[in-house]
Protein backbone atom coordinates (compact mmCIF):
# COMPACT_ATOMS: atom_id res chain seq x y z
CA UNK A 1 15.35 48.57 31.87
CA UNK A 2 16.41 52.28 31.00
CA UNK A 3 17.90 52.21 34.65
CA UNK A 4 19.54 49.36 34.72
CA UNK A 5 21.59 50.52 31.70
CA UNK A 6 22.36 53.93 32.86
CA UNK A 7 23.51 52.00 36.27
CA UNK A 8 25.82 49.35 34.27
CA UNK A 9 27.21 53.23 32.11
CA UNK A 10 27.62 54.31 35.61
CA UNK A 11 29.65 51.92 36.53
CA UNK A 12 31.85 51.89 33.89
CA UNK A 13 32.91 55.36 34.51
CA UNK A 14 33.71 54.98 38.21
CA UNK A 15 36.09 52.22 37.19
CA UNK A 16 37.39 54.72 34.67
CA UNK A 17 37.65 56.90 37.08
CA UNK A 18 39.14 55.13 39.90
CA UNK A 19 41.80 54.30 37.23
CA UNK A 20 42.88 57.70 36.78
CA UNK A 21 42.76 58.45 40.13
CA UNK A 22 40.49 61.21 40.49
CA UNK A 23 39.43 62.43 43.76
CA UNK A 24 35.97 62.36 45.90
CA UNK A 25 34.49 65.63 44.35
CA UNK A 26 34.72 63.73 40.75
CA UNK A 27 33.00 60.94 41.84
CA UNK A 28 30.06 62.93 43.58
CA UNK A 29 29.76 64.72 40.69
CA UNK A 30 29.60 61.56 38.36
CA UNK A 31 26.86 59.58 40.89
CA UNK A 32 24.93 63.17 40.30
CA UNK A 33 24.96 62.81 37.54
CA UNK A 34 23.78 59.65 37.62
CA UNK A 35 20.92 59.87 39.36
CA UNK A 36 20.26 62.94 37.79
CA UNK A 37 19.83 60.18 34.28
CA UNK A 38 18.11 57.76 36.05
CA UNK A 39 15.34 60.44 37.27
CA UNK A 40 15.24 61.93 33.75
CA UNK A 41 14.82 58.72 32.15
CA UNK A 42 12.24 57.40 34.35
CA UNK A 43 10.21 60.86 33.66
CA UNK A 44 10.36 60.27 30.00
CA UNK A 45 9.40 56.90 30.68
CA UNK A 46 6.14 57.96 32.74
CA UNK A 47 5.01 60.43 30.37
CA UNK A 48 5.21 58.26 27.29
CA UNK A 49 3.43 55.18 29.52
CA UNK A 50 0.92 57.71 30.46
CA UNK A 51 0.45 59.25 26.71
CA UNK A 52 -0.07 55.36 25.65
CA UNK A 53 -2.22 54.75 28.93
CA UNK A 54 -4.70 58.09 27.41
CA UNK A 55 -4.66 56.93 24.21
CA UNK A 56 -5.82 53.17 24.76
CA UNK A 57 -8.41 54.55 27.33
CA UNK A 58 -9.56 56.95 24.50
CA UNK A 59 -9.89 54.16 22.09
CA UNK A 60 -11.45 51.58 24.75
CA UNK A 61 -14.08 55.02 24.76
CA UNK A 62 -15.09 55.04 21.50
CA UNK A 63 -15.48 51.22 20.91
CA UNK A 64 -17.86 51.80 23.96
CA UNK A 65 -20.08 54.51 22.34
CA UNK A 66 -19.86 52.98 19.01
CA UNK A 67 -21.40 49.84 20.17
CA UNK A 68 -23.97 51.45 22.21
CA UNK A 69 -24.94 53.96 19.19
CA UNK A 70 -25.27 50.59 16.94
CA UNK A 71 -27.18 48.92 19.42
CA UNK A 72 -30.21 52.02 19.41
């Protein structure tokens, strides 16, 4: 989703600059950066899946033991 919208922001600023007619080395430099969004988004986006992943896991755990120990 996070992609999608820094692709449709991409976008918009190669029409804008198309419209002002700047040259190649401006639009390499705005699909850089770009991609360089989209890569630090989708980091962000790992970690934060993974902290959330740890942290259910880690709960799932303890329900586990807690039900054993009241079982004994």
């Amino acid at each position: 989703m996070i992609e999608l919208a820094v692709l449709k922001a991409f976008r918009e600023v190669l029409i804008e600059v198309l419209s002002f007619g700047f040259g190649v080395a401006e639009l390499v430099l705005a699909h850089l950066l770009a991609v360089l969004l989209i890569d630090g988004f989708s980091l962000v986006h790992t970690v934060i899946y993974d902290a959330h992943k740890q942290a259910h896991n880690k709960e799932k755990e303890i329900k586990v033991l807690s039900l054993s120990t009241n079982k004994e």
